[in-house]
PDB file of N, CA and C in Angstrom:
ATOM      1  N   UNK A   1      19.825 -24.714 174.505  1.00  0.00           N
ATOM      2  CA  UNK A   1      19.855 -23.290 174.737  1.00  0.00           C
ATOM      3  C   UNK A   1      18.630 -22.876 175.538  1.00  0.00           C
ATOM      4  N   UNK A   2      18.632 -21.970 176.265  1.00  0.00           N
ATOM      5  CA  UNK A   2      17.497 -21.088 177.364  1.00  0.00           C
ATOM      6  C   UNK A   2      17.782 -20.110 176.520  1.00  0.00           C
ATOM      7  N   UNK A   3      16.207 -20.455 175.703  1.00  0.00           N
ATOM      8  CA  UNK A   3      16.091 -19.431 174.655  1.00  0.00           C
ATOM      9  C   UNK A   3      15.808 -17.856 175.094  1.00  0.00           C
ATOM     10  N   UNK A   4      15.019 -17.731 176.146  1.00  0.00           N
ATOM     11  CA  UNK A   4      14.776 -16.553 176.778  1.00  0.00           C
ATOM     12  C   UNK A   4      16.222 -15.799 177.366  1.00  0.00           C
ATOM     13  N   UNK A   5      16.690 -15.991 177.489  1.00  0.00           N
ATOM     14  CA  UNK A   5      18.246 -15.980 178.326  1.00  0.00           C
ATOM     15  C   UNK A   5      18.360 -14.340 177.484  1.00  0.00           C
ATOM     16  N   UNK A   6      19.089 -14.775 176.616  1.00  0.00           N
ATOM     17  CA  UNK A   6      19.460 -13.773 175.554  1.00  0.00           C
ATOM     18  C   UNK A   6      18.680 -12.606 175.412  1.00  0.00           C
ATOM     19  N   UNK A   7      17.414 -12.740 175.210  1.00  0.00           N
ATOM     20  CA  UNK A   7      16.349 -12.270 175.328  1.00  0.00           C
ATOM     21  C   UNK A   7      16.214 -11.188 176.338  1.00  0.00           C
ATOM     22  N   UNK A   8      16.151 -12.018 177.528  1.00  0.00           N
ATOM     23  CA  UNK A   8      16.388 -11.106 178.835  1.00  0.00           C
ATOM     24  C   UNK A   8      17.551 -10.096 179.085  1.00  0.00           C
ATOM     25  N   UNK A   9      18.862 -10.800 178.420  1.00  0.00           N
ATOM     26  CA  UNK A   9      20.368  -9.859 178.797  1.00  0.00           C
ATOM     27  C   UNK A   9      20.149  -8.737 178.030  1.00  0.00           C
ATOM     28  N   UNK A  10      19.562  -8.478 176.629  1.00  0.00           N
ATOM     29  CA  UNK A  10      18.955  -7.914 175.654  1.00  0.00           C
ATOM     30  C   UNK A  10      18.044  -6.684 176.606  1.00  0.00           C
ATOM     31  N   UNK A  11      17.337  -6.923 177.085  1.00  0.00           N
ATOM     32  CA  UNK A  11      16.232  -6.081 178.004  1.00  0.00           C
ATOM     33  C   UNK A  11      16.645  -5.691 179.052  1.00  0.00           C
ATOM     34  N   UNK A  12      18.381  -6.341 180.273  1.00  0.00           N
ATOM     35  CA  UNK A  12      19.000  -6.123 180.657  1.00  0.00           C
ATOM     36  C   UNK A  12      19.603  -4.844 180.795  1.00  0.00           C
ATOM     37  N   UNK A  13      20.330  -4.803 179.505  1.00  0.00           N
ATOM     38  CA  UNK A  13      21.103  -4.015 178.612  1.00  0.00           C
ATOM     39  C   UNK A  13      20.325  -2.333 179.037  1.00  0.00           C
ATOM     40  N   UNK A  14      18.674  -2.328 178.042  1.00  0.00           N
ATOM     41  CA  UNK A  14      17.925  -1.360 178.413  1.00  0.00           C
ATOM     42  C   UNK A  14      17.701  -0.636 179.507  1.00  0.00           C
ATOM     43  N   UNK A  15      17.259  -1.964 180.529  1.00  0.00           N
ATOM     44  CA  UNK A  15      16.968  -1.296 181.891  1.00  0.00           C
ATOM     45  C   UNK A  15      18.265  -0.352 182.199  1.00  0.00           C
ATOM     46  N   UNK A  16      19.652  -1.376 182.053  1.00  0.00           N
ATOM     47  CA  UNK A  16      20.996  -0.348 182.145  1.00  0.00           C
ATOM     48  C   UNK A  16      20.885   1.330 181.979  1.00  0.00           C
ATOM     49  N   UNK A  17      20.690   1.147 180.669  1.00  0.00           N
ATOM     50  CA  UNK A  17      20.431   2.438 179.710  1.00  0.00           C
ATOM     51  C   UNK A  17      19.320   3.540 180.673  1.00  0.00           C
ATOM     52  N   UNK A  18      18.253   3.339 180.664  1.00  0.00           N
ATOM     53  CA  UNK A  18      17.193   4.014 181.338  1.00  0.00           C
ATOM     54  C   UNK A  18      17.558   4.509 182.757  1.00  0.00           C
ATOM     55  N   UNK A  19      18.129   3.331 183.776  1.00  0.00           N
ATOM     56  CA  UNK A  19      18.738   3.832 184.801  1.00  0.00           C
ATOM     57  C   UNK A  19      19.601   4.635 185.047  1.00  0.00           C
ATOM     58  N   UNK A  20      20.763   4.890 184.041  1.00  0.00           N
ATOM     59  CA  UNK A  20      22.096   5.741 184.041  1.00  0.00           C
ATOM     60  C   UNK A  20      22.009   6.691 182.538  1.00  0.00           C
ATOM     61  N   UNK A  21      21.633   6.185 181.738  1.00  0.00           N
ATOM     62  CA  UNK A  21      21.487   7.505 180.501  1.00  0.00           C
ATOM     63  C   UNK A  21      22.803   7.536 179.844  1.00  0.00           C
ATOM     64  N   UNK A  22      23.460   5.836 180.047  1.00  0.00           N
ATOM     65  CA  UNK A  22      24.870   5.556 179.497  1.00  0.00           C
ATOM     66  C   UNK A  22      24.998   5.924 178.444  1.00  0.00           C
ATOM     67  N   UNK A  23      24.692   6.626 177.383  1.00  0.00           N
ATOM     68  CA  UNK A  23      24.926   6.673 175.696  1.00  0.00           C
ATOM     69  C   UNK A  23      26.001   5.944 175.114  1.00  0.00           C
ATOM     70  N   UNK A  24      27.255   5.984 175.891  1.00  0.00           N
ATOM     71  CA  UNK A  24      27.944   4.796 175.441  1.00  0.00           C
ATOM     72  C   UNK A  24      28.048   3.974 175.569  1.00  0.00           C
ATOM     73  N   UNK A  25      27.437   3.164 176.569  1.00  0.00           N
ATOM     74  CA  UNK A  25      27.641   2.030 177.430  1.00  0.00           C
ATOM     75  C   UNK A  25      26.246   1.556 176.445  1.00  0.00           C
ATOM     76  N   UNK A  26      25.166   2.009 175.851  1.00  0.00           N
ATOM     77  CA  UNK A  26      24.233   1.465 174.742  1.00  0.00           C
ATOM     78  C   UNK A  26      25.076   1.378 173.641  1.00  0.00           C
ATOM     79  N   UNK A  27      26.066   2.156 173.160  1.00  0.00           N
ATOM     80  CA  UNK A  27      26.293   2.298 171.913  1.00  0.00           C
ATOM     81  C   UNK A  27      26.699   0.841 171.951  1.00  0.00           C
ATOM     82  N   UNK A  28      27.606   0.341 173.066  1.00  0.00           N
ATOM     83  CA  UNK A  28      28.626  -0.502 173.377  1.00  0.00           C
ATOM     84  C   UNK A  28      27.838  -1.816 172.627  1.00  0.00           C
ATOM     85  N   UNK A  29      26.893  -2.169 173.429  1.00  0.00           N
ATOM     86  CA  UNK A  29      25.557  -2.898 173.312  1.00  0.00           C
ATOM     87  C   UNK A  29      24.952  -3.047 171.833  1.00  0.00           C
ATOM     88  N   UNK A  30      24.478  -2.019 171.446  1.00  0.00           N
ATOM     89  CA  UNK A  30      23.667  -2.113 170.355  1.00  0.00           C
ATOM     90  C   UNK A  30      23.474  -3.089 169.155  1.00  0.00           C
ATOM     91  N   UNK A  31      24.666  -3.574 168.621  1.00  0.00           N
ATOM     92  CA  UNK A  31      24.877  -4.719 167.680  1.00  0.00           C
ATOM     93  C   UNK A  31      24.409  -5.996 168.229  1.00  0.00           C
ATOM     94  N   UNK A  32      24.924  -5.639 169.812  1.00  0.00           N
ATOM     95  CA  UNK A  32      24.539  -7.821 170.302  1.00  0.00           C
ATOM     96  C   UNK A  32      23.222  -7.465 170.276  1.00  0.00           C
ATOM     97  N   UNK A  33      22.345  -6.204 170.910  1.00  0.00           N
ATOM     98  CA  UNK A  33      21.354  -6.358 170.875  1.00  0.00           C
ATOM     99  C   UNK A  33      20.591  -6.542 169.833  1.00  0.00           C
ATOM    100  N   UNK A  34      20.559  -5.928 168.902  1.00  0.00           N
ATOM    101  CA  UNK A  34      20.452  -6.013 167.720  1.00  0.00           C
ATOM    102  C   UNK A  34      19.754  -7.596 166.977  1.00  0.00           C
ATOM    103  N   UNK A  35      21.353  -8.207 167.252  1.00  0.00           N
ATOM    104  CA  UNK A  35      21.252  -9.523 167.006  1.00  0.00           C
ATOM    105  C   UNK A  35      21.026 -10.374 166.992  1.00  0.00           C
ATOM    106  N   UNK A  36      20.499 -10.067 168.693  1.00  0.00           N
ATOM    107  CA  UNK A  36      19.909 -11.174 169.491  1.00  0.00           C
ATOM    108  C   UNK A  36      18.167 -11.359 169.433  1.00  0.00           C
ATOM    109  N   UNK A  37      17.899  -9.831 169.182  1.00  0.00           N
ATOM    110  CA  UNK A  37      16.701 -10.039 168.335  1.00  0.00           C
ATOM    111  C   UNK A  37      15.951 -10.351 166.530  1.00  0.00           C
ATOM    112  N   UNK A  38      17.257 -10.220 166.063  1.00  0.00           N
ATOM    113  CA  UNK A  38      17.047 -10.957 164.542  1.00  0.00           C
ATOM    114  C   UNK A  38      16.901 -12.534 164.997  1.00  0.00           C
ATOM    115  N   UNK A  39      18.456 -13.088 165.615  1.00  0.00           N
ATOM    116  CA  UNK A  39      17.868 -14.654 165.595  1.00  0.00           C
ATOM    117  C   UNK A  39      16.554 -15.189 166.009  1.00  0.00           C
ATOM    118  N   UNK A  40      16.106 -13.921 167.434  1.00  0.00           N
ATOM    119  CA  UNK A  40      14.701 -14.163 167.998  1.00  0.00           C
ATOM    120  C   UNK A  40      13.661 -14.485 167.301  1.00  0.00           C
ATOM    121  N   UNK A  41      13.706 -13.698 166.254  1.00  0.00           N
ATOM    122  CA  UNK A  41      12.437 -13.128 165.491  1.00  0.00           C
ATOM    123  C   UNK A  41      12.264 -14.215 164.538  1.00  0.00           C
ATOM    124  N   UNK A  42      13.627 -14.880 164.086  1.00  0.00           N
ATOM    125  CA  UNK A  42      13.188 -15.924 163.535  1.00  0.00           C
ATOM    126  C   UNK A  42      12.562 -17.166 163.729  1.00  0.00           C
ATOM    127  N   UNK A  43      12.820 -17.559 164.958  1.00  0.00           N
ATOM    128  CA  UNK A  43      12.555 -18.531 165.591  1.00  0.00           C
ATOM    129  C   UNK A  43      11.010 -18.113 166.276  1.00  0.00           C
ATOM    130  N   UNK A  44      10.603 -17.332 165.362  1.00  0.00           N
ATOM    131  CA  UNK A  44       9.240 -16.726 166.501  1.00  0.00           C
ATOM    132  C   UNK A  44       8.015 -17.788 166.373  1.00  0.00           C
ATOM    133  N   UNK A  45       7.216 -17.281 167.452  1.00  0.00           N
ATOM    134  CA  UNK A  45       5.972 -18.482 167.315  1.00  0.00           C
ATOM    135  C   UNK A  45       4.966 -17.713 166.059  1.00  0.00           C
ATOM    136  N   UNK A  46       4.391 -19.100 165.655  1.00  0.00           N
ATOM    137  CA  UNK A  46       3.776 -20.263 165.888  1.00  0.00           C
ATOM    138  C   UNK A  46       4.947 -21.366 165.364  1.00  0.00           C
ATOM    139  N   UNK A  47       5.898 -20.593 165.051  1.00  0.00           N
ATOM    140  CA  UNK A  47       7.197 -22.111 164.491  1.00  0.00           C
ATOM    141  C   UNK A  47       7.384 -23.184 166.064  1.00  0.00           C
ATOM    142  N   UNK A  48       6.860 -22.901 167.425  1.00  0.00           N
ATOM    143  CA  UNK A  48       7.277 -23.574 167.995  1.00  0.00           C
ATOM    144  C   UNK A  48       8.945 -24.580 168.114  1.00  0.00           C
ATOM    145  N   UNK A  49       9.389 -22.843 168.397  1.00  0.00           N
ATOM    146  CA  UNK A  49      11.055 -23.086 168.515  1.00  0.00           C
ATOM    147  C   UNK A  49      11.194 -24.309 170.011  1.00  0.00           C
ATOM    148  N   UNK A  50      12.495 -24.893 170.122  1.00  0.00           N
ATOM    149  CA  UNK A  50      12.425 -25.591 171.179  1.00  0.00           C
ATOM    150  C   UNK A  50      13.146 -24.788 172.270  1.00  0.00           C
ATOM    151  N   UNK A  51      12.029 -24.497 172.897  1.00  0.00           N
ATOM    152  CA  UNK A  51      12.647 -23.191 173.973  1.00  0.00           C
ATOM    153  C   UNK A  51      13.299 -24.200 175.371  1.00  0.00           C
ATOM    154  N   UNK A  52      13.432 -25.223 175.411  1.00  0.00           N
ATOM    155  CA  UNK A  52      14.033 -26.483 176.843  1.00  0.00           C
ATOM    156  C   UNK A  52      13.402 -25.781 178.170  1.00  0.00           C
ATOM    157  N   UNK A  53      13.773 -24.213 178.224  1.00  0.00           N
ATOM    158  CA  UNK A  53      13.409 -24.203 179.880  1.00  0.00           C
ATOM    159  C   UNK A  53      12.865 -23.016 179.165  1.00  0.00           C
ATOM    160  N   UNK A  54      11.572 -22.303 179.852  1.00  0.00           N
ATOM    161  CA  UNK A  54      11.260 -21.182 179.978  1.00  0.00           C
ATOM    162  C   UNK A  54      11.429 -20.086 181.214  1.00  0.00           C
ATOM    163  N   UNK A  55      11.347 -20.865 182.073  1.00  0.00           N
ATOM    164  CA  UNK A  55      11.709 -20.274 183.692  1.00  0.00           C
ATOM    165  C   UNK A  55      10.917 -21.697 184.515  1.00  0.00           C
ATOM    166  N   UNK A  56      11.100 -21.518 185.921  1.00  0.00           N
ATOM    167  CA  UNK A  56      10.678 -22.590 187.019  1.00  0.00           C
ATOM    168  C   UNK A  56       9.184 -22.029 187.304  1.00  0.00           C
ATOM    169  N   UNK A  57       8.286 -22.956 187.002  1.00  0.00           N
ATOM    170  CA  UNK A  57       7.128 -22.745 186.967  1.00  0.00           C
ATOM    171  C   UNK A  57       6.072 -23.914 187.090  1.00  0.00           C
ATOM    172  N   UNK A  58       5.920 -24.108 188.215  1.00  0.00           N
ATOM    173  CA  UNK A  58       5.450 -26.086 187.837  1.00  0.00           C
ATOM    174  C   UNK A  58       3.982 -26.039 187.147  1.00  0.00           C
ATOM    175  N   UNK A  59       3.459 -24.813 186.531  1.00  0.00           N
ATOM    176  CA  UNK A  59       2.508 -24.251 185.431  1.00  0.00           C
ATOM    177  C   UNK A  59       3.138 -25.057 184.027  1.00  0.00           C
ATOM    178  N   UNK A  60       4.281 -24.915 183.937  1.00  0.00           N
ATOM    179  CA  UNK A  60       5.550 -25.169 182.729  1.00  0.00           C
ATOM    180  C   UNK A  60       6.367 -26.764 182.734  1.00  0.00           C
ATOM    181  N   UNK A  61       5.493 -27.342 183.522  1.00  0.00           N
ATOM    182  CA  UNK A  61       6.006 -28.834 183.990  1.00  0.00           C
ATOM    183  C   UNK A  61       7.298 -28.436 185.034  1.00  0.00           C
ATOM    184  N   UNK A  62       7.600 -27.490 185.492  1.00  0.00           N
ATOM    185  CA  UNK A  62       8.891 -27.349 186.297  1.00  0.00           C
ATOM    186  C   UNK A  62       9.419 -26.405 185.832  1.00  0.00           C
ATOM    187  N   UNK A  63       9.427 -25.999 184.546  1.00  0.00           N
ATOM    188  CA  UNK A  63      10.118 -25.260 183.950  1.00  0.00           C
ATOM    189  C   UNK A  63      10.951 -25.894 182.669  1.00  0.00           C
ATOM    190  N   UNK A  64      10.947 -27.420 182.523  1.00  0.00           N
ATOM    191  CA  UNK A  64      11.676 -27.840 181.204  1.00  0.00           C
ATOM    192  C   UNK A  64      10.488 -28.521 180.219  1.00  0.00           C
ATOM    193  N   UNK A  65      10.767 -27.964 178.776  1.00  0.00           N
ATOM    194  CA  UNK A  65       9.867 -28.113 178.214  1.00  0.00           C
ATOM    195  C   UNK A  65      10.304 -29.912 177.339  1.00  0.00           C
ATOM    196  N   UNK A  66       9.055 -30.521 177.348  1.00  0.00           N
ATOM    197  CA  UNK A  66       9.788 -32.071 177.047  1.00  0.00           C
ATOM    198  C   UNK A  66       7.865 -32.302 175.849  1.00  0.00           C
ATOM    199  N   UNK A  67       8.030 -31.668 174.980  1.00  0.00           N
ATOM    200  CA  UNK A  67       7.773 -30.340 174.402  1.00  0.00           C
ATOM    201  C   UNK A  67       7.498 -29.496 174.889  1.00  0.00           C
ATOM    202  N   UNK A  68       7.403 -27.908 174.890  1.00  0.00           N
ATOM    203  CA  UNK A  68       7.104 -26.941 175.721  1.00  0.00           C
ATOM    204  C   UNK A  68       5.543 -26.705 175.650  1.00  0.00           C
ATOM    205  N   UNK A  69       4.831 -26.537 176.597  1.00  0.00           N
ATOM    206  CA  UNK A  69       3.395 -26.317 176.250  1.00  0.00           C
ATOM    207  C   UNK A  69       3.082 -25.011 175.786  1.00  0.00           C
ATOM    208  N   UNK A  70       1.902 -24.626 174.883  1.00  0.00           N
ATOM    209  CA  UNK A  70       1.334 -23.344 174.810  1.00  0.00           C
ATOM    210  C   UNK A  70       2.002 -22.173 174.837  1.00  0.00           C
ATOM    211  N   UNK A  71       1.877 -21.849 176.634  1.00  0.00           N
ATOM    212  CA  UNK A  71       2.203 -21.097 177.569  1.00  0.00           C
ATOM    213  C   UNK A  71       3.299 -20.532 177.363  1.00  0.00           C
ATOM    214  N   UNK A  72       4.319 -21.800 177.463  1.00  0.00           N
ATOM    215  CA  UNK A  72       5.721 -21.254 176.975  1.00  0.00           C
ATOM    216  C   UNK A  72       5.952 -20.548 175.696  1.00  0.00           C
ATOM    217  N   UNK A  73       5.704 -21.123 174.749  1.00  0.00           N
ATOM    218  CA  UNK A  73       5.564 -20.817 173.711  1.00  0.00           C
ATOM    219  C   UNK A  73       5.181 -19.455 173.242  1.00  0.00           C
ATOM    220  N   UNK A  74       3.889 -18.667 174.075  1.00  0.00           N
ATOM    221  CA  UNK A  74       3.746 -17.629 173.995  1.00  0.00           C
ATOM    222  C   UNK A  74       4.111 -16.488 174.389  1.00  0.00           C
ATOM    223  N   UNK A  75       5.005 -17.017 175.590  1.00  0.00           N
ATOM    224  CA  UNK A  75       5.450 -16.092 177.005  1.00  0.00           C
ATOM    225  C   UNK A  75       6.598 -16.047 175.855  1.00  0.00           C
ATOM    226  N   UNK A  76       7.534 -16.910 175.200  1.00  0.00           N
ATOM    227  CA  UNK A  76       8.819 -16.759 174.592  1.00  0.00           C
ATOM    228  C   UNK A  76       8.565 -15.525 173.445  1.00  0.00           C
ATOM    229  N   UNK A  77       7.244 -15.779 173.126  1.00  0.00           N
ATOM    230  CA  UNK A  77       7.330 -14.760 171.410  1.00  0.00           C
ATOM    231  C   UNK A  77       6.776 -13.601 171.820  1.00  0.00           C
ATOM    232  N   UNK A  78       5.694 -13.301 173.270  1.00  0.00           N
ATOM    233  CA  UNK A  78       5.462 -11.861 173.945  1.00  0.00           C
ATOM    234  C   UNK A  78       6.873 -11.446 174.421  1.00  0.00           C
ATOM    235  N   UNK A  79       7.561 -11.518 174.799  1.00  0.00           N
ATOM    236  CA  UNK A  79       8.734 -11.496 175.633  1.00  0.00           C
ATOM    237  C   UNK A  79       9.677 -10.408 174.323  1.00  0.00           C
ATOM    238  N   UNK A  80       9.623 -11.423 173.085  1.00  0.00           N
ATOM    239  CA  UNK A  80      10.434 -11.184 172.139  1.00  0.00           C
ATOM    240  C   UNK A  80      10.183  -9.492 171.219  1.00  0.00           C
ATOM    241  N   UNK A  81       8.188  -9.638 171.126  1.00  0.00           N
ATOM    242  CA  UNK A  81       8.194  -8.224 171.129  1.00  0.00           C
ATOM    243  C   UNK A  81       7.940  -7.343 172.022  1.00  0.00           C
ATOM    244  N   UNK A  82       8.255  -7.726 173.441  1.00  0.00           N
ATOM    245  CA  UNK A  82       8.125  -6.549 173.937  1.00  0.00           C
ATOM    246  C   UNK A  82      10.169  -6.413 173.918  1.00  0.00           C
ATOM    247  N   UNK A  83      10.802  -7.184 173.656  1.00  0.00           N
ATOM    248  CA  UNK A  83      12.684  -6.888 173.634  1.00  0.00           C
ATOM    249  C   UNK A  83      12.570  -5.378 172.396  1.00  0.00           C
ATOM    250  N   UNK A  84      11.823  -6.141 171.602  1.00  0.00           N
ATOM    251  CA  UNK A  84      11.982  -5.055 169.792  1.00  0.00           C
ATOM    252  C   UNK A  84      10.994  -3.986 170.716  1.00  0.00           C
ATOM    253  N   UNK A  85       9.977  -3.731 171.469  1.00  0.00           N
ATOM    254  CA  UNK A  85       9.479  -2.469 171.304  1.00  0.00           C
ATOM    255  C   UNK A  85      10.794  -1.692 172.155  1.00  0.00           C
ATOM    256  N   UNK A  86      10.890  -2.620 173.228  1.00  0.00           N
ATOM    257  CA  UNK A  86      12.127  -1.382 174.115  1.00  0.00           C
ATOM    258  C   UNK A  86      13.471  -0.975 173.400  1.00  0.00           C
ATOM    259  N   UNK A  87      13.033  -1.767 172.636  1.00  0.00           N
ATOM    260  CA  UNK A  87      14.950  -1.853 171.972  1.00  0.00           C
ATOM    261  C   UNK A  87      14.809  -0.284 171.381  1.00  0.00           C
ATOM    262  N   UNK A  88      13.312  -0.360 170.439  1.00  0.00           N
ATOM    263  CA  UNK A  88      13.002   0.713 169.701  1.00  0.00           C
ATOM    264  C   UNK A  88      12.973   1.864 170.459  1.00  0.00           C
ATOM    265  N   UNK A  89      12.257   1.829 172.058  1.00  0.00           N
ATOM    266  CA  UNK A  89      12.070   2.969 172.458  1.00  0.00           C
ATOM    267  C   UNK A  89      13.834   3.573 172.689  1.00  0.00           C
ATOM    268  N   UNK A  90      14.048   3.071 173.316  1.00  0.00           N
ATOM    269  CA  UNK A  90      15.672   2.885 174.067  1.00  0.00           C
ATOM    270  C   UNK A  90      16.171   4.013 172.704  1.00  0.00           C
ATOM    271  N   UNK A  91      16.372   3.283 171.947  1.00  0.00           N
ATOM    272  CA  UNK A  91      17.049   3.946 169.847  1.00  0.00           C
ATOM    273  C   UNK A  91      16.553   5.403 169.942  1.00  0.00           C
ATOM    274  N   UNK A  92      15.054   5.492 170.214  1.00  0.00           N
ATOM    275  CA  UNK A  92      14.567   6.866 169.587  1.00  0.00           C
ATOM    276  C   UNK A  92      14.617   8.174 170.664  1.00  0.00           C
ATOM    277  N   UNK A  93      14.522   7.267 172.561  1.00  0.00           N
ATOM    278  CA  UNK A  93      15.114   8.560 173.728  1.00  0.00           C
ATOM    279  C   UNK A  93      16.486   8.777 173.031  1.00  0.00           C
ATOM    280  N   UNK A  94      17.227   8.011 172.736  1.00  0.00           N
ATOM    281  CA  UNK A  94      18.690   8.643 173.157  1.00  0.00           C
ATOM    282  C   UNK A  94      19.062   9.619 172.009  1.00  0.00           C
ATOM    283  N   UNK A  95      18.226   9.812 171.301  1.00  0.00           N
ATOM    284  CA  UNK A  95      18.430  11.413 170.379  1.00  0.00           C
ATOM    285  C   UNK A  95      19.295  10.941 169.450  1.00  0.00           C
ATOM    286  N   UNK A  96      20.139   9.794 168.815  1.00  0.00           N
ATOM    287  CA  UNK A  96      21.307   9.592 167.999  1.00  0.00           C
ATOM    288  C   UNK A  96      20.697   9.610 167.165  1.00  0.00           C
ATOM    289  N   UNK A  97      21.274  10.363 165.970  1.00  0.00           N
ATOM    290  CA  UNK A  97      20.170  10.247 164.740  1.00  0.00           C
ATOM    291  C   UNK A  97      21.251   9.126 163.873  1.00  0.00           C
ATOM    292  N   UNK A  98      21.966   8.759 163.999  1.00  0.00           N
ATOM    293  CA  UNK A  98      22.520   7.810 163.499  1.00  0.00           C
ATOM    294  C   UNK A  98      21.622   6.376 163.972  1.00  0.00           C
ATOM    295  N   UNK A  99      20.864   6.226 164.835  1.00  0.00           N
ATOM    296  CA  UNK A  99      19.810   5.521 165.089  1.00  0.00           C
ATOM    297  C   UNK A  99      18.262   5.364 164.606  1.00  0.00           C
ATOM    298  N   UNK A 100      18.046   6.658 164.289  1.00  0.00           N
ATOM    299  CA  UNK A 100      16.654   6.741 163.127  1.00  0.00           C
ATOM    300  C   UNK A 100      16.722   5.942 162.032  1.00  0.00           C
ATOM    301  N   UNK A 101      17.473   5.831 161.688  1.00  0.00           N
ATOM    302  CA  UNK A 101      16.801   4.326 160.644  1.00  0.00           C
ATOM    303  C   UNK A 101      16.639   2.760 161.049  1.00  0.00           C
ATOM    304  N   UNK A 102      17.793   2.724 162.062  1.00  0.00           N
ATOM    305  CA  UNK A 102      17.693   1.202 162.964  1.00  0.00           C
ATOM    306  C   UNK A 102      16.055   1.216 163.919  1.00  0.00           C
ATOM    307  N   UNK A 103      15.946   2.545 164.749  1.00  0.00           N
ATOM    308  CA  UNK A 103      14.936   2.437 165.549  1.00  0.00           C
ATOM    309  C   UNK A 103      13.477   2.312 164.136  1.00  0.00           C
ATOM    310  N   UNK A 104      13.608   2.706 163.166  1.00  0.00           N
ATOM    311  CA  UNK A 104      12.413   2.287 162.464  1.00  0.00           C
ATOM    312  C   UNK A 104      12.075   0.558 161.867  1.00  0.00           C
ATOM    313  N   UNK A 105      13.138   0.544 161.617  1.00  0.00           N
ATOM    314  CA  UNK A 105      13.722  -1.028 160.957  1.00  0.00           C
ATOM    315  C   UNK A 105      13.018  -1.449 162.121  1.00  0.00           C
ATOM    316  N   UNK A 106      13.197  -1.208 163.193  1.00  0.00           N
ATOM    317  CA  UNK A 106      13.244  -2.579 164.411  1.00  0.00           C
ATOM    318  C   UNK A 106      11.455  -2.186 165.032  1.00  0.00           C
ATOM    319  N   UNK A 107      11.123  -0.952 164.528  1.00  0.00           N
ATOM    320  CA  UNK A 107       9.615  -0.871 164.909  1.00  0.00           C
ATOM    321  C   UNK A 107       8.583  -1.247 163.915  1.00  0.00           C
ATOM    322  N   UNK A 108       9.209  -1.504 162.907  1.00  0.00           N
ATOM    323  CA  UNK A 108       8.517  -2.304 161.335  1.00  0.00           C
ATOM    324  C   UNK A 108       8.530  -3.856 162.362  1.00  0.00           C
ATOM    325  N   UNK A 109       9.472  -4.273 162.350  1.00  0.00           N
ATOM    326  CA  UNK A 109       9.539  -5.424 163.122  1.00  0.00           C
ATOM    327  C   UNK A 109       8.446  -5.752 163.766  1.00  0.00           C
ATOM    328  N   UNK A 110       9.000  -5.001 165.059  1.00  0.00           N
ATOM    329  CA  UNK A 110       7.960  -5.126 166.152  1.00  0.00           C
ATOM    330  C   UNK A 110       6.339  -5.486 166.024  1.00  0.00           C
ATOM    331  N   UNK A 111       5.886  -4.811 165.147  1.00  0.00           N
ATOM    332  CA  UNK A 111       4.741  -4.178 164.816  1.00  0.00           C
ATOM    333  C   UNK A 111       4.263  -5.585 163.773  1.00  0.00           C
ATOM    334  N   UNK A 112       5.060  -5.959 162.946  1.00  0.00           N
ATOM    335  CA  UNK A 112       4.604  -7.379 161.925  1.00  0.00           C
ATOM    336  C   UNK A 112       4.817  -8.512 162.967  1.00  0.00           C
ATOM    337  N   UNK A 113       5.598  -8.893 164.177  1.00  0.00           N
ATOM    338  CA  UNK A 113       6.033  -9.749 165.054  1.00  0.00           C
ATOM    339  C   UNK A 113       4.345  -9.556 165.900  1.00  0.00           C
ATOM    340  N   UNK A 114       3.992  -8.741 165.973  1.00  0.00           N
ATOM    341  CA  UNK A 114       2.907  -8.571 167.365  1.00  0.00           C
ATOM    342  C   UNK A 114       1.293  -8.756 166.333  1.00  0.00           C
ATOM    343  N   UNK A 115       1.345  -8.445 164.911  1.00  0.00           N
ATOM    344  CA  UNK A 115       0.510  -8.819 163.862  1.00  0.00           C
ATOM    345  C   UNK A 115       0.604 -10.215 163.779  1.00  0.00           C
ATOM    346  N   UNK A 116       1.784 -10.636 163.565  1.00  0.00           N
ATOM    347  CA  UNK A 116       1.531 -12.408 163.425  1.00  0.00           C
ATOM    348  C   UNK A 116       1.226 -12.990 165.039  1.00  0.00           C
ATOM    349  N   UNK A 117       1.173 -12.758 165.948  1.00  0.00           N
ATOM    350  CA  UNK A 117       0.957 -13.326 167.108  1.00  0.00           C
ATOM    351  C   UNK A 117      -0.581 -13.181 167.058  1.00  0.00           C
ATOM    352  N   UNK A 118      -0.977 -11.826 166.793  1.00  0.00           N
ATOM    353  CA  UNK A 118      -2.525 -11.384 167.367  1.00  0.00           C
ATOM    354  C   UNK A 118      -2.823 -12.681 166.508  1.00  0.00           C
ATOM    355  N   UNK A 119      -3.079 -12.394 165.174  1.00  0.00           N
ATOM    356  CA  UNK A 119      -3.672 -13.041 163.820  1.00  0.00           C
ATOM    357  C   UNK A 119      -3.771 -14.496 164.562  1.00  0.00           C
ATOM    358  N   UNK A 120      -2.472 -15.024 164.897  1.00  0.00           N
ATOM    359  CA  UNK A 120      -2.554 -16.727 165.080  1.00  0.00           C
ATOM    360  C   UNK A 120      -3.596 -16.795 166.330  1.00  0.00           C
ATOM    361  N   UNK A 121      -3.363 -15.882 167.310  1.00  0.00           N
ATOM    362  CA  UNK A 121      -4.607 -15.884 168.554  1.00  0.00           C
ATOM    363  C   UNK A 121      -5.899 -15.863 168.374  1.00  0.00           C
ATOM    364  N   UNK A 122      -6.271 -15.398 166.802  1.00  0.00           N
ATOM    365  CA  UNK A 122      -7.456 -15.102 166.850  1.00  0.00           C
ATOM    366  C   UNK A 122      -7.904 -15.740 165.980  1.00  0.00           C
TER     367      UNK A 122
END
C-alpha cells in the first residue's frame, strides 16, 4: 500500500470543498474521510508503519522505502495531522451542526496525534 495515497485523496476531497463550497459533495465524502484518518492514526509514528513509497525523492532512496528512513516516516505522520486539522477545519466552516461533535472528536485527535509527535521529537 502507498500509505500516503489515501491520505492525500482525503485532503483532495477538502481542497474540493474550499474551492466550490460543495456542502454536499463533502457530505458525500465525509465517512471515507473520516476513515481514512482513523486507520491513519493508527498506524501513526513512532510505530514505524511500512509506508513502501513515500513519493520520488532520491532524499527517500528513490522514493521506495526498503525500510523507510526517518524522513519518511515523519513526512507520513505530519501529513496525517495536518489531514485531521483540515478535516476539522473543513467540519466547523461548513456551519452543519450535525458536525459539531465529529469536528471536536477529530480536533481531540489532532491535537494528541501532534502531542505524540512533538514529545517523541524532543
Amino acid at each position: 500500500t502507498i500509505m500516503s495515497y489515501p491520505i492525500l485523496w482525503s485532503m483532495s476531497v477538502l481542497d474540493y470543498y474550499w474551492s466550490t463550497g460543495d456542502e454536499d459533495g463533502l457530505a458525500s465524502f465525509v465517512g471515507d474521510v473520516a476513515n481514512i484518518l482513523d486507520k491513519s492514526s493508527k498506524i501513526f509514528y513512532p510505530d514505524r508503519p511500512n509506508i513502501r513509497l513515500m513519493g520520488w525523492d532520491d532524499r527517500l532512496d528513490g522514493g521506495w522505502c526498503r525500510p523507510c528512513c526517518d524522513e519518511a516516516q515523519l513526512t507520513y505522520a505530519t501529513l496525517v495531522v495536518r489531514a485531521y486539522n483540515d478535516f476539522v477545519e473543513a467540519l466547523v466552516a461548513s456551519g452543519n451542526e450535525e458536525w459539531t461533535a465529529l469536528a471536536a472528536t477529530y480536533g481531540n485527535k489532532a491535537r494528541e496525534l501532534a502531542a505524540a509527535l512533538t514529545k517523541e521529537e524532543n
